[in-house]
Protein backbone atom coordinates (compact mmCIF):
# COMPACT_ATOMS: atom_id res chain seq x y z
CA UNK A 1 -6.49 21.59 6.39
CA UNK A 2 -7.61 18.80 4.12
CA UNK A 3 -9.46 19.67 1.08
CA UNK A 4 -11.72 17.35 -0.89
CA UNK A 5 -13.90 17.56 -4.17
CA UNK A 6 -15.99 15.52 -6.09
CA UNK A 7 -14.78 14.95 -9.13
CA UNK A 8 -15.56 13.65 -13.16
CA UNK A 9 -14.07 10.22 -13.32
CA UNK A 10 -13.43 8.36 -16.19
CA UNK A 11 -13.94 4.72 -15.95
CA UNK A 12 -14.47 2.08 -18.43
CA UNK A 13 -17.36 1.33 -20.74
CA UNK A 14 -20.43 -0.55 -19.09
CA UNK A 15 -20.66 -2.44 -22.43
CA UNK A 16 -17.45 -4.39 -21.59
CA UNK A 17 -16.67 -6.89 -19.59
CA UNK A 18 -14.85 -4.94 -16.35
CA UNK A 19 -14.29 -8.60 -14.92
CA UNK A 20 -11.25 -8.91 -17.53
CA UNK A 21 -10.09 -5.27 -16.96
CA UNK A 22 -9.44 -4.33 -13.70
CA UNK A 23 -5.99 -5.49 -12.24
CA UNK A 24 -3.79 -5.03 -9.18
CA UNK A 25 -1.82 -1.80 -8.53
CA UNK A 26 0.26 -1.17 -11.13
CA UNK A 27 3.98 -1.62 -8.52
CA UNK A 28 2.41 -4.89 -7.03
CA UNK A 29 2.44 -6.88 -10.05
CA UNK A 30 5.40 -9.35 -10.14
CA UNK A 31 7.56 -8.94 -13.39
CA UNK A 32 6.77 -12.61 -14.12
CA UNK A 33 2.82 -11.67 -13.72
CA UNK A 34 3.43 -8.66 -15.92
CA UNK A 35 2.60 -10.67 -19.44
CA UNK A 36 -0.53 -12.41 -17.62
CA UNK A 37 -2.18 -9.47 -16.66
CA UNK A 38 -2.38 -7.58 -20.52
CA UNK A 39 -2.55 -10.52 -21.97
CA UNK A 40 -6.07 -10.94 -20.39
CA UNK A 41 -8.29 -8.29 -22.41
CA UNK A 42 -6.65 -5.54 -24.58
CA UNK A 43 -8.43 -2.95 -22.68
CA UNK A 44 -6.84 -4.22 -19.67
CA UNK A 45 -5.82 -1.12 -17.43
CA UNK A 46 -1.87 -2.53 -16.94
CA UNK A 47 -1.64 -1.20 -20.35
CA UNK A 48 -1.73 1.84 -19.26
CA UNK A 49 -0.24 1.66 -15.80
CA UNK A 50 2.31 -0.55 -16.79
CA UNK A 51 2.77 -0.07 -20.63
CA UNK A 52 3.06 -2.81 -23.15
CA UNK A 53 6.71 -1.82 -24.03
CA UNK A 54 10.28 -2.98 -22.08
CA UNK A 55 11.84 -0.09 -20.83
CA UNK A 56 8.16 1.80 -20.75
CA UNK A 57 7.52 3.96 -23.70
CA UNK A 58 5.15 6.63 -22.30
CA UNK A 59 4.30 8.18 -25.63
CA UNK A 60 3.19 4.99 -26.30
CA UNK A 61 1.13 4.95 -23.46
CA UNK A 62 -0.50 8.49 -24.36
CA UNK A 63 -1.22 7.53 -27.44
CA UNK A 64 -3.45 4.59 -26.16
CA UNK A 65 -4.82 6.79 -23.60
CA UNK A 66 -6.05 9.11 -26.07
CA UNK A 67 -6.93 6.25 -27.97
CA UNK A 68 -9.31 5.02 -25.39
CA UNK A 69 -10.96 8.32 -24.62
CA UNK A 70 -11.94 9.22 -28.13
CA UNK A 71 -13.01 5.27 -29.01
CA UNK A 72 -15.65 5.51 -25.51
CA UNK A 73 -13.23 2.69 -24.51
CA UNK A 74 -13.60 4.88 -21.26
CA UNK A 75 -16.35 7.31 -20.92
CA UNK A 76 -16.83 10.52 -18.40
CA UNK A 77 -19.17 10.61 -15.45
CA UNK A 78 -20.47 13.55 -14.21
CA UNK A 79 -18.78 15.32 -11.03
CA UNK A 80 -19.36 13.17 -7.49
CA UNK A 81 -17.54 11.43 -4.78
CA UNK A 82 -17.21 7.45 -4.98
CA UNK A 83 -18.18 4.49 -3.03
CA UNK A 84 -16.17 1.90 -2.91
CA UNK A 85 -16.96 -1.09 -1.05
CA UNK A 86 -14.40 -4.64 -1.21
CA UNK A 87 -15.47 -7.92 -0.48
CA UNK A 88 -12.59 -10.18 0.30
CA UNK A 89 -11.48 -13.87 1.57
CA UNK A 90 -9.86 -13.62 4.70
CA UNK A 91 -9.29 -17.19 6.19
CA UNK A 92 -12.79 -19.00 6.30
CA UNK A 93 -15.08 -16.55 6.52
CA UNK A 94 -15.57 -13.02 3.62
CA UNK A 95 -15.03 -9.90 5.32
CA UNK A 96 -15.38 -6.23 3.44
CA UNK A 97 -14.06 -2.19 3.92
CA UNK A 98 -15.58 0.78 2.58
CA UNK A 99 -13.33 3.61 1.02
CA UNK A 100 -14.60 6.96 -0.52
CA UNK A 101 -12.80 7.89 -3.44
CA UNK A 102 -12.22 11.72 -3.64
CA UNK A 103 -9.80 14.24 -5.52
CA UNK A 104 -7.35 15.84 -2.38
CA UNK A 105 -5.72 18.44 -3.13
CA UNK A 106 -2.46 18.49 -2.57
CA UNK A 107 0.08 19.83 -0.14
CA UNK A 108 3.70 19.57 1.16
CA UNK A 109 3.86 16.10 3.14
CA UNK A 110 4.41 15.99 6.95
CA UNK A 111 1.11 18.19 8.56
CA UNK A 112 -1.88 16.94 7.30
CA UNK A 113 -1.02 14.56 4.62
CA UNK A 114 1.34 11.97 6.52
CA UNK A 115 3.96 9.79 4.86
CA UNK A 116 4.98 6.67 7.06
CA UNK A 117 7.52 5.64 4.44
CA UNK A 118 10.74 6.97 2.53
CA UNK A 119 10.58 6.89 -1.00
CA UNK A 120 13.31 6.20 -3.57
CA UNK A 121 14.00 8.04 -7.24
CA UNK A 122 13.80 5.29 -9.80
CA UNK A 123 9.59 5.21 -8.97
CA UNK A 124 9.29 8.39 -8.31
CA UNK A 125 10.30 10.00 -11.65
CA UNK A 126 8.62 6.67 -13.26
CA UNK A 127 5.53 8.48 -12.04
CA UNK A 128 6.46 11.57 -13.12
CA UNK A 129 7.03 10.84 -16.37
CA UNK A 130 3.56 9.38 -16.43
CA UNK A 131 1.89 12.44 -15.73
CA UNK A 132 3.51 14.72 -17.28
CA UNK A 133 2.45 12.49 -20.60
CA UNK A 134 -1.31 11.21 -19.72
CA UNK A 135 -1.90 14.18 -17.26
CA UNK A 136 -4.25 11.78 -15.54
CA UNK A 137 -4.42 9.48 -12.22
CA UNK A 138 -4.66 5.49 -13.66
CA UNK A 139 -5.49 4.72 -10.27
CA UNK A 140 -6.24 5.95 -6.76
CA UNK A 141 -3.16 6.15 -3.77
CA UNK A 142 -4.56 4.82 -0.43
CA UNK A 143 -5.16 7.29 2.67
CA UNK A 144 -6.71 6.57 6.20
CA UNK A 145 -8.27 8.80 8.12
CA UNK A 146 -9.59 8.56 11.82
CA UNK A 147 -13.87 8.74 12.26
CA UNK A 148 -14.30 7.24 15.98
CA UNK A 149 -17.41 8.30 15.69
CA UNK A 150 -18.75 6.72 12.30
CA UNK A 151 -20.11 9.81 10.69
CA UNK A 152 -19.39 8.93 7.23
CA UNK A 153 -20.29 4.78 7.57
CA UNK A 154 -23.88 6.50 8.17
CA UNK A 155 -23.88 7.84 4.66
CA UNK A 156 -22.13 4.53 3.28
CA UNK A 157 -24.92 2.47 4.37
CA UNK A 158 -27.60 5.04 2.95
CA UNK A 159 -25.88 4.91 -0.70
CA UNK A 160 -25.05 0.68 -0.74
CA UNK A 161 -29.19 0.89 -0.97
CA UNK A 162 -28.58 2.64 -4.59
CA UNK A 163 -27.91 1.09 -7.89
CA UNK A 164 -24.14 1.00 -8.30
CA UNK A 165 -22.41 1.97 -11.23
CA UNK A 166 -19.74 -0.44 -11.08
CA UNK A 167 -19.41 -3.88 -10.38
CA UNK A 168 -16.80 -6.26 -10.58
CA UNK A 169 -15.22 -9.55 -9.72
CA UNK A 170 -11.81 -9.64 -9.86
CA UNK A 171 -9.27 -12.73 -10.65
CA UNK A 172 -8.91 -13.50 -6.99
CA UNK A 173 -12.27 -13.75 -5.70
CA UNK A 174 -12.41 -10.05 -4.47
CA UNK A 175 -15.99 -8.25 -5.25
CA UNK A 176 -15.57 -4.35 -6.27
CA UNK A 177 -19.16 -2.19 -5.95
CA UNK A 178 -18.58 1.62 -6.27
CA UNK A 179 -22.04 3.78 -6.32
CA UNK A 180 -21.48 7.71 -7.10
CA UNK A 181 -21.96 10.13 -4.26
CA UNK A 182 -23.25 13.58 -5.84
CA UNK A 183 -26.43 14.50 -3.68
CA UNK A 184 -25.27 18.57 -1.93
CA UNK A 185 -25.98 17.02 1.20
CA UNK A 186 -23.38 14.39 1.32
CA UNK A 187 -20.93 16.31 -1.01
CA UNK A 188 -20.65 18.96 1.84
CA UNK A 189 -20.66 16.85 4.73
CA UNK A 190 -17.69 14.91 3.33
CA UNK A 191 -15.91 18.41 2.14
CA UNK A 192 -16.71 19.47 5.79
CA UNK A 193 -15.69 16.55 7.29
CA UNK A 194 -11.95 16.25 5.82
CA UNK A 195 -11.51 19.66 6.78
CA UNK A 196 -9.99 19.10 10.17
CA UNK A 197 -8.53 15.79 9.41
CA UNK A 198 -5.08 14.21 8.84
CA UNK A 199 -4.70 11.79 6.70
CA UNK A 200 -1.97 9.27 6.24
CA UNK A 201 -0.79 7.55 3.20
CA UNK A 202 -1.30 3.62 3.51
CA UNK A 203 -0.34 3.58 -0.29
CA UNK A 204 1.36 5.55 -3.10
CA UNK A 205 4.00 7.82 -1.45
CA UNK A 206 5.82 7.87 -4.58
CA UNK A 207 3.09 8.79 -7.05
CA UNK A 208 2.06 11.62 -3.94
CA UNK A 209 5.82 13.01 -4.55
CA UNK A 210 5.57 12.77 -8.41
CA UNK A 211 2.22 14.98 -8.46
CA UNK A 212 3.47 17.26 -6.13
CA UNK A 213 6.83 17.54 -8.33
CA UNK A 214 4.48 17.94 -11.36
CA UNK A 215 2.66 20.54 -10.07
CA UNK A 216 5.68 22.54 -9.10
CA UNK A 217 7.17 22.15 -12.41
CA UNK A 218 4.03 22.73 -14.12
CA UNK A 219 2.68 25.18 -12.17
CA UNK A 220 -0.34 24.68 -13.44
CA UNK A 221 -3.61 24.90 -10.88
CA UNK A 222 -5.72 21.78 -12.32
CA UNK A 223 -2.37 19.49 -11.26
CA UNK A 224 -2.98 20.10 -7.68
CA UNK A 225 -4.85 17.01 -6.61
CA UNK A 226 -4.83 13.62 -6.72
CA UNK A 227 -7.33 11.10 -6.73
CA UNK A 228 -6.99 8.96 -3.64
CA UNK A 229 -9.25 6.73 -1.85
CA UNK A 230 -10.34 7.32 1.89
CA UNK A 231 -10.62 4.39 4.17
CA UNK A 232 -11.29 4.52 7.96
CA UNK A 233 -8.89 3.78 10.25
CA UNK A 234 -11.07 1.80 12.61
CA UNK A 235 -12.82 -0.32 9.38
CA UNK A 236 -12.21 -3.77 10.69
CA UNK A 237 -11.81 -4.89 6.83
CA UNK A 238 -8.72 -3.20 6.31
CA UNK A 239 -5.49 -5.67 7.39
CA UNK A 240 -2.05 -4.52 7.95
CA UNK A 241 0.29 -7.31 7.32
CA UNK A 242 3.90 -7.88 8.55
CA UNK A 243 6.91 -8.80 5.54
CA UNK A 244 8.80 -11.24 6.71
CA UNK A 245 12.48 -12.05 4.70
CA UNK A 246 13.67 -15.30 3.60
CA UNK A 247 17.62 -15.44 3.03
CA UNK A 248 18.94 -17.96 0.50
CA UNK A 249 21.69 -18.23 3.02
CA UNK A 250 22.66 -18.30 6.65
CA UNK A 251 23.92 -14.88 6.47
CA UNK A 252 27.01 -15.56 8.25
CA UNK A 253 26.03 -14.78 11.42
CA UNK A 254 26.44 -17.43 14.11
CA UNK A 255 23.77 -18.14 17.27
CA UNK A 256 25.50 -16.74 19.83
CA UNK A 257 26.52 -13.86 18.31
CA UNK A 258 22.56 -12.55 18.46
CA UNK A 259 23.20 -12.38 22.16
CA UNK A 260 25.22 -9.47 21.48
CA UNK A 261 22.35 -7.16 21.72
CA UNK A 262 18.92 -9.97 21.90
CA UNK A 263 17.89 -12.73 24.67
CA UNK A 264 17.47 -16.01 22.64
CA UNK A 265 14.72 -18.16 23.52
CA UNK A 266 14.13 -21.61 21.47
CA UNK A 267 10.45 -21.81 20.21
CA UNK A 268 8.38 -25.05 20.52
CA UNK A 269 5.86 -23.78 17.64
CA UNK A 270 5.83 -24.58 14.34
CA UNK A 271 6.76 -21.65 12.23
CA UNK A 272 2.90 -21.17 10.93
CA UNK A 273 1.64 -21.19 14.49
CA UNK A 274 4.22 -18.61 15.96
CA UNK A 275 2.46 -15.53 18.03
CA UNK A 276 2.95 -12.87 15.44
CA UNK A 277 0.91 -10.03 17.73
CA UNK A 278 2.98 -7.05 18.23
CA UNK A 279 3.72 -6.65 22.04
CA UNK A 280 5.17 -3.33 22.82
CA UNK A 281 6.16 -4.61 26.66
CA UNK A 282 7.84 -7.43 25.25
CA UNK A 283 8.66 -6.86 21.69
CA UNK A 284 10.28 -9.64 19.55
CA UNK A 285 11.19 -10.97 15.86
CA UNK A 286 11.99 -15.09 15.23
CA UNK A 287 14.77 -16.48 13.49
CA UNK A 288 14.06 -19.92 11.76
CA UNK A 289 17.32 -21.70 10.69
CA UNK A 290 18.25 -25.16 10.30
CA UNK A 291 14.90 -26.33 11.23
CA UNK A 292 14.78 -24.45 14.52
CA UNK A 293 13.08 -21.61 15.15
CA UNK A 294 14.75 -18.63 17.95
CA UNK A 295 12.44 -15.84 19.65
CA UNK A 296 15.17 -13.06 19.36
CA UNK A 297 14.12 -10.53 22.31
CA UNK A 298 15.84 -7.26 21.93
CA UNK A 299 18.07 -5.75 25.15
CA UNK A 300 17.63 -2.78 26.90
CA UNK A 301 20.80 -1.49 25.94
CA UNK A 302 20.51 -2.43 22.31
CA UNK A 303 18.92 1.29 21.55
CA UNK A 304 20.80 3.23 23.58
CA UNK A 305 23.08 3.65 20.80
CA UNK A 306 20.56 6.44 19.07
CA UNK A 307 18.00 9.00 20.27
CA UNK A 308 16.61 10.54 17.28
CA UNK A 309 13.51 8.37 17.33
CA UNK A 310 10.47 7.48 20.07
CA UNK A 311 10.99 4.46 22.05
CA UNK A 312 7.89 3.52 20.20
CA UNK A 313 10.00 3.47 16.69
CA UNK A 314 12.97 1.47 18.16
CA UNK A 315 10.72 -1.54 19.16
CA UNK A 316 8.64 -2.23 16.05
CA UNK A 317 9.79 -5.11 14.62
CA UNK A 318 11.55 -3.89 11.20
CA UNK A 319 13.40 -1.60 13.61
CA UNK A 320 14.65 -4.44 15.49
CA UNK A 321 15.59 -6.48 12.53
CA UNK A 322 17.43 -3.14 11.04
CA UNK A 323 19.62 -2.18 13.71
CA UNK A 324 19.65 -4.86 15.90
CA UNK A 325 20.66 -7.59 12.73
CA UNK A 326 21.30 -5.80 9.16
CA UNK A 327 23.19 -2.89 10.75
CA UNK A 328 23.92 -4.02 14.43
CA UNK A 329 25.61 -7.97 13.65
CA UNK A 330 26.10 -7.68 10.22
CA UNK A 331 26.91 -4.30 9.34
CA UNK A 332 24.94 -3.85 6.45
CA UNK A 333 21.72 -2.55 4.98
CA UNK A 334 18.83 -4.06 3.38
CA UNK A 335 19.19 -2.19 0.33
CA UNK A 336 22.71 -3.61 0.12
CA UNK A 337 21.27 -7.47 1.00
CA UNK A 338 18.82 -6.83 -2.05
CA UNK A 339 21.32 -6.04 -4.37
CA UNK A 340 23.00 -8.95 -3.75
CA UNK A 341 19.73 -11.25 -4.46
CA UNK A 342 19.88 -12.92 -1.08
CA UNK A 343 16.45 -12.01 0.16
CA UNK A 344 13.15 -11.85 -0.94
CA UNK A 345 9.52 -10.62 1.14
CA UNK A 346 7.07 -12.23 1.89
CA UNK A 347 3.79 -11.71 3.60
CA UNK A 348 2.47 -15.21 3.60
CA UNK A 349 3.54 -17.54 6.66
CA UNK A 350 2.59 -21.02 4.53
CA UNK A 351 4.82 -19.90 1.81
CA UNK A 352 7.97 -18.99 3.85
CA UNK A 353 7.30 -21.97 5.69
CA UNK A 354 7.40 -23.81 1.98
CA UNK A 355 10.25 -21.90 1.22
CA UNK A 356 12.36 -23.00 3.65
CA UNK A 357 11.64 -26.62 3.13
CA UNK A 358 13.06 -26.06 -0.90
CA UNK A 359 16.80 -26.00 -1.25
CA UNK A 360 17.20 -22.46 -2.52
CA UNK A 361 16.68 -20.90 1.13
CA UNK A 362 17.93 -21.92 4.07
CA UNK A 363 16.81 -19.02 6.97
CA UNK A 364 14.01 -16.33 7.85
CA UNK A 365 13.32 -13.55 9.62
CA UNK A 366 9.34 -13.89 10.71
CA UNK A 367 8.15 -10.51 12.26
CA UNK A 368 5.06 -9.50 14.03
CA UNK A 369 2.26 -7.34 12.63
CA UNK A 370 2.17 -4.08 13.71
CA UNK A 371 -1.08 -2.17 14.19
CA UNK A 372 -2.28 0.66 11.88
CA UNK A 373 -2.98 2.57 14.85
CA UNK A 374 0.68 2.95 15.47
CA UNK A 375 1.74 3.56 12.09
CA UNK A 376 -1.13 6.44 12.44
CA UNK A 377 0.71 7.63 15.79
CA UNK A 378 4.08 7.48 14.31
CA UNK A 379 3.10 9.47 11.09
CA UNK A 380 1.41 11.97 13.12
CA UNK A 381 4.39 12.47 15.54
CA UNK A 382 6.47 12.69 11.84
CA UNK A 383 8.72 9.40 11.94
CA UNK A 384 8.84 7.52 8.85
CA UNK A 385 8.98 3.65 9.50
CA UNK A 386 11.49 1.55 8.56
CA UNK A 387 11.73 0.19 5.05
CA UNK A 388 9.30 -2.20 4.25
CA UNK A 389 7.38 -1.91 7.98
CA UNK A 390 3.87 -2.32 6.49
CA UNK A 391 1.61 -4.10 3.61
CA UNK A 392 -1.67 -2.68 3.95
CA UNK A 393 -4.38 -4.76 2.60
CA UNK A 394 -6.16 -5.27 0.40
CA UNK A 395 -5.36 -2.97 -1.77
CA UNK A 396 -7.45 -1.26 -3.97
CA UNK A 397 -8.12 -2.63 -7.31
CA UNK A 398 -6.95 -0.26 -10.64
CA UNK A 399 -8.89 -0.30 -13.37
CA UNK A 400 -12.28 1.19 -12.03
CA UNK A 401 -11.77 4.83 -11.36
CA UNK A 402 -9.34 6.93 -13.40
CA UNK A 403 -9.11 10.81 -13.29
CA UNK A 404 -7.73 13.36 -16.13
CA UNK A 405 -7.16 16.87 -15.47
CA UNK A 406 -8.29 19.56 -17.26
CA UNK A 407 -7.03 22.27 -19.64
């Protein structure tokens, strides 16, 4: 069963200017964008979700957060749910997705709530440490849910007619509305509606984990829920991109030793035109090297090695490139590839197209997308994905609705 409340946010002043103060997830930020983003306003939220000190010093942190509260840097609304509605580039044309923003309350992962993801320590107790010092959300995880049958979109184009009480326009173009949702009728539907739900986490497994962690150590009833924003599965404004990896070498591997467990096929397309749709008859990854590009096609026999997962799992494309390359050819992980600073992600086709062309890397791994819908049906049937499967976007901005707990 998922259960939803309104809640009292706390979001920044209207007197100031929001434009200078909102800012991307805090774990998105490059470390050379770090400086850029507090440098632009000294209410600007990554100095909270970041921290102006190297390593973080979280009593810092409180101490600004109190700060903040008791200067009406940020001020309290009363209890509701939250609108949020982006407006966003996408090629040529400005597209948009609706979210709600609620407080969930939480649960152990896996029946309801649905991780697609593994997690790893280092952000986890980053997190942690977070809340067990500001004992607030700084910003909203992601979550989709499934409405085939648009009952809540009714409501979202019923409140969009109301004065918002938020709006911003962020660095990169995006516009951010949010309009408060506290009318009974709509506050129960929603409650109503989540009830038989499940939702799965498009972003923030590790700060899910850290407030669950927290409110097992704590044990303290107002730390069971987290702020997270709602977003329908079948919005067609939200975009799941695939992460393609660019190696500053050739990895070692030779051509013909891929026909160990793929079918090669030699691609007449320019890397920025390649077919990236995912095609579960006939799935696929390229390999661009030396100014060729090779449609690696995975055989039949190349998962009979394992059973634990659905066929479904062993043909997404980060599966393929897993077993079939990292672990299958070169006997090796990801994780381990990382550490060695021979890869880096990417989920722009015209920049690993311009990265190949510079001298610093010299092959890539360009995958297909994969659709949410089976991320949704791989959550629900409780396989995590690969490591770095999905980039769900956009992602929602931080700096517009925070949450503190009380007592």
């Amino acid at each position: 069963m998922v259960k939803v409340h309104p809640f009292s946010a706390l979001r920044f002043n209207s007197e100031l200017p929001i434009n200078s103060l909102i800012a991307p997830p805090y774990d998105v930020i490059p470390k050379e964008e770090r400086e850029k983003y507090l440098g632009m306003h000294p209410y600007n939220i990554t100095h909270l979700t970041l921290g102006d000190s190297l390593p973080v010093n979280y009593e810092e942190i409180k101490e600004l957060f109190l700060k903040w509260i008791n200067s009406q840097v940020l001020i309290t609304e009363s209890p509701g749910f939250y609108l949020y509605k982006q407006e966003f580039q996408w090629g040529d044309r400005y597209e948009y997705n609706y979210g709600l923003i609620v407080l969930l309350e939480l649960e152990p992962l896996g029946e309801n709530i649905l991780p697609h993801e593994h997690t790893f320590s280092g952000p986890k107790l980053d997190r942690l440490e977070l809340l067990r010092k500001l004992r607030a959300n700084l910003e909203p995880i992601w979550g989709i849910y499934e409405d085939k049958d648009s009952i809540l979109r009714s409501i979202w184009r019923e409140v969009e007619k109301e004065k918002p009480i938020i709006k911003a326009h962020g660095w990169d173009y995006r516009i951010h509305t949010v309009w408060k949702l506290n009318k009974d009728n709509y506050v129960n539907l929603i409650e109503n509606f989540f009830l038989d739900k499940k939702v799965l986490i498009a972003d923030g497994h590790h700060r899910y984990e850290a407030s669950w962690l927290y409110y097992e150590e704590s044990k303290d009833t107002n730390a069971k829920y987290i702020m997270m924003l709602m977003t329908d599965l079948y919005d067609p404004g939200i975009k799941l991109l695939p992460t393609h990896r660019i190696l500053k070498n050739n990895i070692g591997i030779e051509i013909n030793a891929f026909r160990k467990y793929f079918d090669l096929y030699l691609e007449d397309n320019k890397i920025e035109n390649l077919d990236l749709s995912f095609k579960p008859n006939n799935p696929y990854i390229y390999y661009a090297v030396d100014n060729k590009i090779f449609k690696l096609v995975p055989k039949a026999d190349y998962i009979k090695e394992n059973k634990e997962h659905s066929e479904l799992w062993w043909i997404l494309p980060t599966t393929i490139l897993h077993k079939g390359v990292w672990e299958g050819l070169l006997g090796k992980t990801e994780n381990e590839l990382q550490e060695k600073g021979v890869i880096r992600f990417s989920h722009d086709i015209k920049e690993v197209k311009s990265l190949l062309y510079s001298s610093d890397y010299k092959s890539a791994f360009v995958l297909p997308s994969i659709p949410i819908e089976i991320v949704y049906t791989l959550a629900v049937n409780r396989e995590r994905l690969p490591q770095k499967s999905t980039y769900f976007y956009p992602k929602p901005v931080s700096g517009l609705i925070l949450w503190r707990m009380n007592g």
